[in-house]
C-alpha atoms as a PDB file:
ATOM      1  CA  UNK A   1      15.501 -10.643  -1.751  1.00  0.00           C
ATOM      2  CA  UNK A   2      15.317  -8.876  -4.976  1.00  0.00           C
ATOM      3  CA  UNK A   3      12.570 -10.580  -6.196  1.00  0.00           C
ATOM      4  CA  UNK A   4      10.865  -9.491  -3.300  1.00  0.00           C
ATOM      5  CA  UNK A   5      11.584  -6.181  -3.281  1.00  0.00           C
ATOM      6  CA  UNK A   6      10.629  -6.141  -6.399  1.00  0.00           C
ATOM      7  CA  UNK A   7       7.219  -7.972  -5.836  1.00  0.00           C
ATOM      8  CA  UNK A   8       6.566  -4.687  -3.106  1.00  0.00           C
ATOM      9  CA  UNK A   9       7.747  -2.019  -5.656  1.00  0.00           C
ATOM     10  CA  UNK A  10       4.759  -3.165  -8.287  1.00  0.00           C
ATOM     11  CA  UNK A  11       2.626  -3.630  -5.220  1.00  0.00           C
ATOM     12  CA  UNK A  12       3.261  -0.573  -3.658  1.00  0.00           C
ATOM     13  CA  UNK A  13       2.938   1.885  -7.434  1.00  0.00           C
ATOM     14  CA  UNK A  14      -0.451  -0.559  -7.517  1.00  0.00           C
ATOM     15  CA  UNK A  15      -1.959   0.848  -4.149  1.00  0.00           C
ATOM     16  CA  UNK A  16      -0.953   4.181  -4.467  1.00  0.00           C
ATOM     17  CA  UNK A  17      -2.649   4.936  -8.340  1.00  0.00           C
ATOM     18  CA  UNK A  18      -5.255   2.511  -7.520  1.00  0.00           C
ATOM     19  CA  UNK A  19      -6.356   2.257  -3.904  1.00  0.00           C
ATOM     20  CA  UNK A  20      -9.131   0.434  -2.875  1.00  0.00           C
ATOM     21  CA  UNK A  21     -12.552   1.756  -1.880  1.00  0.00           C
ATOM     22  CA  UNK A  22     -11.930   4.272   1.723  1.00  0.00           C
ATOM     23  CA  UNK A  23      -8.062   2.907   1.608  1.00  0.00           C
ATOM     24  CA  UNK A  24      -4.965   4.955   1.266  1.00  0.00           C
ATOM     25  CA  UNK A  25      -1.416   4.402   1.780  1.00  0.00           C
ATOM     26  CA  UNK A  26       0.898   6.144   4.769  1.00  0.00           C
ATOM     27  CA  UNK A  27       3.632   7.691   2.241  1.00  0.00           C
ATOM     28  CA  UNK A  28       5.765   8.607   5.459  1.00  0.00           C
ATOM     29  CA  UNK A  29       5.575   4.461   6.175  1.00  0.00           C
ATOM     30  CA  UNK A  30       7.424   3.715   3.291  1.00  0.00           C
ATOM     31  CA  UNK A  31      10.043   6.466   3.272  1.00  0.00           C
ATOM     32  CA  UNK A  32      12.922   4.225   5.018  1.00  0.00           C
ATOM     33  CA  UNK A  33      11.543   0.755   4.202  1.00  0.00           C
ATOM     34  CA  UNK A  34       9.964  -0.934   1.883  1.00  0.00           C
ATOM     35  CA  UNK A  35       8.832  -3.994   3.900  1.00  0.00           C
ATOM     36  CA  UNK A  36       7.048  -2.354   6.331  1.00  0.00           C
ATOM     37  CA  UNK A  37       3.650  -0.441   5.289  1.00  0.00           C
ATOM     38  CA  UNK A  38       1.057   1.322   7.065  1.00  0.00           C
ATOM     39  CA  UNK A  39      -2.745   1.836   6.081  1.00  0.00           C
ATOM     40  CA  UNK A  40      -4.930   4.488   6.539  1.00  0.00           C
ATOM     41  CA  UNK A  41      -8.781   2.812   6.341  1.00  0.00           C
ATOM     42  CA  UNK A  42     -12.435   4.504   6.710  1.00  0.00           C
ATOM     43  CA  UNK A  43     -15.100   1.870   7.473  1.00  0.00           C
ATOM     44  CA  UNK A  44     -17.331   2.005   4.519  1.00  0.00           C
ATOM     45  CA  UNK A  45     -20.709   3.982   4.300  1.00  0.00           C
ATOM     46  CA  UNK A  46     -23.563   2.237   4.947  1.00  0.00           C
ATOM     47  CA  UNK A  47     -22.131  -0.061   7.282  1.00  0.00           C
ATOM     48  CA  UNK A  48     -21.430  -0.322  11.308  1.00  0.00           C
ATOM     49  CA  UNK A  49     -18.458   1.268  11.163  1.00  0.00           C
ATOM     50  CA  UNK A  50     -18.690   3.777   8.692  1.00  0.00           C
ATOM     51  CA  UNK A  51     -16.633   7.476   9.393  1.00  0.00           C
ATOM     52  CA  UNK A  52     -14.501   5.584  11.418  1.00  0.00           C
ATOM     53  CA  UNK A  53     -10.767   5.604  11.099  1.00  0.00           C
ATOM     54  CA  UNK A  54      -8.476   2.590  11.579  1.00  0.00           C
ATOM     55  CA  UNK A  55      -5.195   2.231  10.612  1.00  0.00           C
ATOM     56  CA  UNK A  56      -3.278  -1.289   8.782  1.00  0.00           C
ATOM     57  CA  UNK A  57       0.155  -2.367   9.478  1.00  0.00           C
ATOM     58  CA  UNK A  58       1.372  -4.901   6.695  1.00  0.00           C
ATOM     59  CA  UNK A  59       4.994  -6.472   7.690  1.00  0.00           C
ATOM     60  CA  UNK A  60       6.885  -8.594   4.619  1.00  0.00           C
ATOM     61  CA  UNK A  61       9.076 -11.021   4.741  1.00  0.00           C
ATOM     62  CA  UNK A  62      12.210 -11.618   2.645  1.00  0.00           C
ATOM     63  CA  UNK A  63       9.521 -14.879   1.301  1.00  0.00           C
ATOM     64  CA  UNK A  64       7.215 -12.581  -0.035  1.00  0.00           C
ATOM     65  CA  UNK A  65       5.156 -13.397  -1.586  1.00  0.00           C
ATOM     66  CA  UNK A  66       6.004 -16.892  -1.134  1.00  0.00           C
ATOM     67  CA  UNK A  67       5.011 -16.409   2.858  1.00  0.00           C
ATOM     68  CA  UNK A  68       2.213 -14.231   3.528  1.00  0.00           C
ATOM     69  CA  UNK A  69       3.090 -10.846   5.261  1.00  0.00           C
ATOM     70  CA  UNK A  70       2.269 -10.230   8.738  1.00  0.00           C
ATOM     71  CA  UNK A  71      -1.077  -7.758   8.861  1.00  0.00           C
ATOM     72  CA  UNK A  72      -3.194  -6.157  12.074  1.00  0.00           C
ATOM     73  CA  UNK A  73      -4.415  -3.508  13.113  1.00  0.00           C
ATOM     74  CA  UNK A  74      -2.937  -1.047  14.602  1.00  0.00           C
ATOM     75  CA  UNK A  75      -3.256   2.411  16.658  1.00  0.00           C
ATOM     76  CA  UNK A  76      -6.085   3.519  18.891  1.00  0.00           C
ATOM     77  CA  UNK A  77      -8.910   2.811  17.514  1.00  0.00           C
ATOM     78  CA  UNK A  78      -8.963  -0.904  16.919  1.00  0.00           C
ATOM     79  CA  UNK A  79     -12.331  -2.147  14.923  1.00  0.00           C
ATOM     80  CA  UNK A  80     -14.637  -3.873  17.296  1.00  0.00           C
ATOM     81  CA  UNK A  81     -15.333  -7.126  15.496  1.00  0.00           C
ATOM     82  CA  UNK A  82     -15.772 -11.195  16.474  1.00  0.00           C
ATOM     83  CA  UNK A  83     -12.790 -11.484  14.218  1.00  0.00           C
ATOM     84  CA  UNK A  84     -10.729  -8.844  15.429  1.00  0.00           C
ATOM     85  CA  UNK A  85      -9.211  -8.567  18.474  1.00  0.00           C
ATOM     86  CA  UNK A  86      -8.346  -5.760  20.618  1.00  0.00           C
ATOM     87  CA  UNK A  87      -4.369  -6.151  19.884  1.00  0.00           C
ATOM     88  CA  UNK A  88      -4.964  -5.932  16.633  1.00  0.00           C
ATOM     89  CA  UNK A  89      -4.619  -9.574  15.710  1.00  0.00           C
ATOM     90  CA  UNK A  90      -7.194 -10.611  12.702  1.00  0.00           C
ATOM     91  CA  UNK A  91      -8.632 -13.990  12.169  1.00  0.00           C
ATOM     92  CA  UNK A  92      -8.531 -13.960   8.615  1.00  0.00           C
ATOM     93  CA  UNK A  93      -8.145 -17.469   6.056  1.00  0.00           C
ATOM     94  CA  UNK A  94      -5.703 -15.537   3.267  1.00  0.00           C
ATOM     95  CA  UNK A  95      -3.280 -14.561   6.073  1.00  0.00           C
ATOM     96  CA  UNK A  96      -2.549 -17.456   6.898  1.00  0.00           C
ATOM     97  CA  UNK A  97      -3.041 -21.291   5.248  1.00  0.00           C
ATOM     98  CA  UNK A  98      -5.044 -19.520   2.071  1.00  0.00           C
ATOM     99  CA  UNK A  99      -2.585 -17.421   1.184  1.00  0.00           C
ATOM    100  CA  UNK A 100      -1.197 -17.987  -2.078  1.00  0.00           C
ATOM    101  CA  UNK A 101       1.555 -15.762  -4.278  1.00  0.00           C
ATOM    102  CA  UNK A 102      -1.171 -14.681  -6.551  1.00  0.00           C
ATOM    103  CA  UNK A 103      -2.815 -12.633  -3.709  1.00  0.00           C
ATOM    104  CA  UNK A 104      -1.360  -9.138  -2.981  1.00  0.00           C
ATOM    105  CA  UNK A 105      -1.634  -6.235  -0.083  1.00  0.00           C
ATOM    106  CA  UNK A 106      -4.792  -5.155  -2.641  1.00  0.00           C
ATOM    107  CA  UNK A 107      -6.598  -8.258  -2.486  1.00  0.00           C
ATOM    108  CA  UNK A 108      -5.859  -8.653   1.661  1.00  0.00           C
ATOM    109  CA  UNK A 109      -7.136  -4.717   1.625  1.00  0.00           C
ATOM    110  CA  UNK A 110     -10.308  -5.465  -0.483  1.00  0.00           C
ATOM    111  CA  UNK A 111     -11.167  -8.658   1.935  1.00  0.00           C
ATOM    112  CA  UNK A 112     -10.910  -6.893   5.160  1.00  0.00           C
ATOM    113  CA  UNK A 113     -12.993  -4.082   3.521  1.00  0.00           C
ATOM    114  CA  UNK A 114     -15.451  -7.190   3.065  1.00  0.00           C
ATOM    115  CA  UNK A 115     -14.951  -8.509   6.652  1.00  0.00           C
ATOM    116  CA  UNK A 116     -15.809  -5.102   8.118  1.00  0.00           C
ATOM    117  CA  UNK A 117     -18.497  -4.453   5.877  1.00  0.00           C
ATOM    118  CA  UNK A 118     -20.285  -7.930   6.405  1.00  0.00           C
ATOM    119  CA  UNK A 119     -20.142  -7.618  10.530  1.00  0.00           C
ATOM    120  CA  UNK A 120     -24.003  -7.773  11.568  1.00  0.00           C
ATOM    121  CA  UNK A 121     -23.002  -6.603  15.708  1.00  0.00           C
ATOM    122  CA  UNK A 122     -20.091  -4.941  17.093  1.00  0.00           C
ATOM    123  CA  UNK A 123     -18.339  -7.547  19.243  1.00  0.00           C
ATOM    124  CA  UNK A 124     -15.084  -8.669  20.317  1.00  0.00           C
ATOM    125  CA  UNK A 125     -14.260 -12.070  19.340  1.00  0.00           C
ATOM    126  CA  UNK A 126     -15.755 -14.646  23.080  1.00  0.00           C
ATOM    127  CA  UNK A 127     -12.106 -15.099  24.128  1.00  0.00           C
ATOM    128  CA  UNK A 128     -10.664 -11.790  23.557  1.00  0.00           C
ATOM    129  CA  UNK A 129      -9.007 -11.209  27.197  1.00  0.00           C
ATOM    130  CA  UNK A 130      -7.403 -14.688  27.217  1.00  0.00           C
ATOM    131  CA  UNK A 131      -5.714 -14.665  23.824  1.00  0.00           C
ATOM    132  CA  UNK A 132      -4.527 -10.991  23.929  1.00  0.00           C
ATOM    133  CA  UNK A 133      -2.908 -12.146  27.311  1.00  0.00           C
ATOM    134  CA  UNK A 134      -1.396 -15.103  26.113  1.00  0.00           C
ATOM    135  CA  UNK A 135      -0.579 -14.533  22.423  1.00  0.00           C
ATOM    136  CA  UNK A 136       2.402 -13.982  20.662  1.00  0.00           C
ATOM    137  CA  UNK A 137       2.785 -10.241  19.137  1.00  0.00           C
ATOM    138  CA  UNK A 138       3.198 -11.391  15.714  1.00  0.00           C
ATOM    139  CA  UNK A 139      -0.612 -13.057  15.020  1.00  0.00           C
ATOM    140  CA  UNK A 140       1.346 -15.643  12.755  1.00  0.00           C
ATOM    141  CA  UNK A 141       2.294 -17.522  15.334  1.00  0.00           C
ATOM    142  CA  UNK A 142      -1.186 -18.425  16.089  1.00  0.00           C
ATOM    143  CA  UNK A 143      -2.511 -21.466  14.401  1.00  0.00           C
ATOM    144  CA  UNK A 144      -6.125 -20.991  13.479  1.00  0.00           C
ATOM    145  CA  UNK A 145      -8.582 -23.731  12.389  1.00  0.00           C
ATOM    146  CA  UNK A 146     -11.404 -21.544  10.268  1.00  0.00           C
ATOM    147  CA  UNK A 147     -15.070 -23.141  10.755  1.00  0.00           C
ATOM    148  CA  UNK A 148     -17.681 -20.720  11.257  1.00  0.00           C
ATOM    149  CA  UNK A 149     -16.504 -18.493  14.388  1.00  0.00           C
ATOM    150  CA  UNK A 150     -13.110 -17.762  14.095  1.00  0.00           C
ATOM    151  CA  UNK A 151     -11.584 -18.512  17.669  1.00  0.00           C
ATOM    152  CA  UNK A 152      -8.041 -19.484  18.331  1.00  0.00           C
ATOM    153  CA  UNK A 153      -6.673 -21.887  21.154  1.00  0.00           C
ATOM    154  CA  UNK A 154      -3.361 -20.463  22.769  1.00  0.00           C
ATOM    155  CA  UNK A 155      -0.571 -23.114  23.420  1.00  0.00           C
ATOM    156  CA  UNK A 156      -1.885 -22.782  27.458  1.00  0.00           C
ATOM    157  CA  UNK A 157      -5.375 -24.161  26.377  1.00  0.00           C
ATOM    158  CA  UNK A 158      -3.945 -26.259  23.641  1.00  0.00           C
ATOM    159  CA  UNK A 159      -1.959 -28.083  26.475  1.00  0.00           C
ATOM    160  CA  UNK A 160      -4.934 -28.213  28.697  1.00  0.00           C
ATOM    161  CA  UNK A 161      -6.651 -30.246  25.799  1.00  0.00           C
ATOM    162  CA  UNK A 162      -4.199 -32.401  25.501  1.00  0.00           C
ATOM    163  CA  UNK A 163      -3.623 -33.531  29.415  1.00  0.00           C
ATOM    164  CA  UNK A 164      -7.758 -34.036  29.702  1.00  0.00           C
ATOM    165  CA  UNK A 165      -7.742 -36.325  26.477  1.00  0.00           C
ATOM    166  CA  UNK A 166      -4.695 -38.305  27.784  1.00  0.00           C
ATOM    167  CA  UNK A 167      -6.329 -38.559  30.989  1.00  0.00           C
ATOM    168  CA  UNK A 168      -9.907 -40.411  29.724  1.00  0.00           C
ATOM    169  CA  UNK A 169      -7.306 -42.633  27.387  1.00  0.00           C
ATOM    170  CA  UNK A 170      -5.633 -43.601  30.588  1.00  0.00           C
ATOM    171  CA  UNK A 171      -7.952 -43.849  33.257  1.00  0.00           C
ATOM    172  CA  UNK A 172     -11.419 -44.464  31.388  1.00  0.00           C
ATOM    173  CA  UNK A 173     -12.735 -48.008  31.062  1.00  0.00           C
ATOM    174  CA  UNK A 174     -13.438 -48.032  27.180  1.00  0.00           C
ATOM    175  CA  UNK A 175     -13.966 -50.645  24.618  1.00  0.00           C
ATOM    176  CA  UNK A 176     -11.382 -51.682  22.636  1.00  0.00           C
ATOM    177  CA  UNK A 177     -13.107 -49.757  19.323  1.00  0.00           C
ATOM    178  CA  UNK A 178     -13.302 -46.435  21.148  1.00  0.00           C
ATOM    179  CA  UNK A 179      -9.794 -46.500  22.575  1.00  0.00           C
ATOM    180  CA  UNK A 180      -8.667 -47.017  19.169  1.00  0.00           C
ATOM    181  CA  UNK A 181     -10.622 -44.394  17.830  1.00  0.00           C
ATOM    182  CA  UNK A 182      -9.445 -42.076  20.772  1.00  0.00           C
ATOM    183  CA  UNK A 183      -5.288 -43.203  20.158  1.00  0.00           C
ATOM    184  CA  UNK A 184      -5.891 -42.552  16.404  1.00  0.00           C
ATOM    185  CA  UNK A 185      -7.854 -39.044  17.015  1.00  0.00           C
ATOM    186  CA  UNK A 186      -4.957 -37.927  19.875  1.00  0.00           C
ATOM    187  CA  UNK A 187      -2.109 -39.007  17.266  1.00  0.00           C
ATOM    188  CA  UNK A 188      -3.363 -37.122  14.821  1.00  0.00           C
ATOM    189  CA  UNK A 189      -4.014 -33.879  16.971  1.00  0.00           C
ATOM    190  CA  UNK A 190      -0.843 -33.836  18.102  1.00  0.00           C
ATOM    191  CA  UNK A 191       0.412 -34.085  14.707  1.00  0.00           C
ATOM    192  CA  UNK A 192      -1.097 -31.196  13.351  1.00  0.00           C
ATOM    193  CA  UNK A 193      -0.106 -27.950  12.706  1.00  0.00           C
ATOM    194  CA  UNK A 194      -3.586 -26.342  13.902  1.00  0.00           C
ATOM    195  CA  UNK A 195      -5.212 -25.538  17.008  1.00  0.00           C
ATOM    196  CA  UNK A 196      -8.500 -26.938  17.665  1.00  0.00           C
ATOM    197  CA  UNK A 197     -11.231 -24.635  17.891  1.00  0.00           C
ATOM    198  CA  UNK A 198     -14.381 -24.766  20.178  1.00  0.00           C
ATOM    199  CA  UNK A 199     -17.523 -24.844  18.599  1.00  0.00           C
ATOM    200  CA  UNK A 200     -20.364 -22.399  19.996  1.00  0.00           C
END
């Protein structure tokens, strides 16, 4: 615990003498708690979403920065973005299995700056209504599998998945070679730690 709080105090002196780019701490955040922070963010100039105002909640952990702190969006105005959805929640690799202790709420900052900044179309992630009805309220509960379009399965679908594929093992009339391949590919999904994605 008090290396973590001591982790946040460097942190925390860091953002507020050196923000980055259209970033600035809530002062009134911090007041009571140190492991709770909110964000004040202005989309960048030149870009989609540039004079708008968002806000970032960052949550920490007594593992920080061993475990990765809990960040999303937060407040009205929620950036529309295929990576963000409308709770909040943001697909994003260094919040979850690329985190790493070297990173800090500067670095997370400076890559959602890049996220935002990189969008090409103003769009909510293809399975925004399902997930934000089905998800847990922290977003690192989800398990996300990055490959191109970030799109998470909920446990509902994940189950789904897993009934149909046990299903053709069962009742399909497959060759020896393919129903090992099939055992082998089922035992290992239901192994992992990730959710599958759908490719579009």
């Amino acid at each position: 615990m008090a290396s973590m709080q001591k982790r946040l105090q460097k942190e925390l002196l860091a953002l507020q003498s050196d923000p980055p780019p259209g970033m600035k701490l809530n002062e009134k955040s911090v007041q009571n708690t140190i492991t709770e922070w909110f964000i004040d963010m202005e989309g960048a100039p030149g870009t989609l979403y540039e004079g708008e105002k968002f806000q970032l909640l960052f949550k920490f952990s007594s593992r920080y920065p061993f475990d990765s702190p809990q960040v999303m969006f937060t407040g009205e105005n929620i950036p529309i973005h295929p990576h963000v959805y409308s709770n909040g929640h943001i697909c994003l690799s260094i919040l979850t299995e690329d985190w790493s202790p070297a990173l800090s709420v500067q670095s997370v900052c400076l890559s959602i700056i890049s996220m935002l900044s990189s969008c090409k179309e103003k769009q909510r992630p293809p399975d925004n209504s399902f997930y934000v009805k089905t998800c847990n309220k922290n977003p690192k509960k989800t398990k996300w599998w990055y490959h191109g379009e970030y799109i998470p399965l909920s446990s509902i679908e994940l189950l789904f998945i897993r009934v149909i594929l046990v299903s053709v093992i069962l009742v399909s009339d497959l060759s020896s070679i393919t129903l090992f391949a099939l055992l082998y590919l089922y035992a290992k999904f239901m192994s992992s730690s990730t959710f599958v994605l759908f490719f579009r």
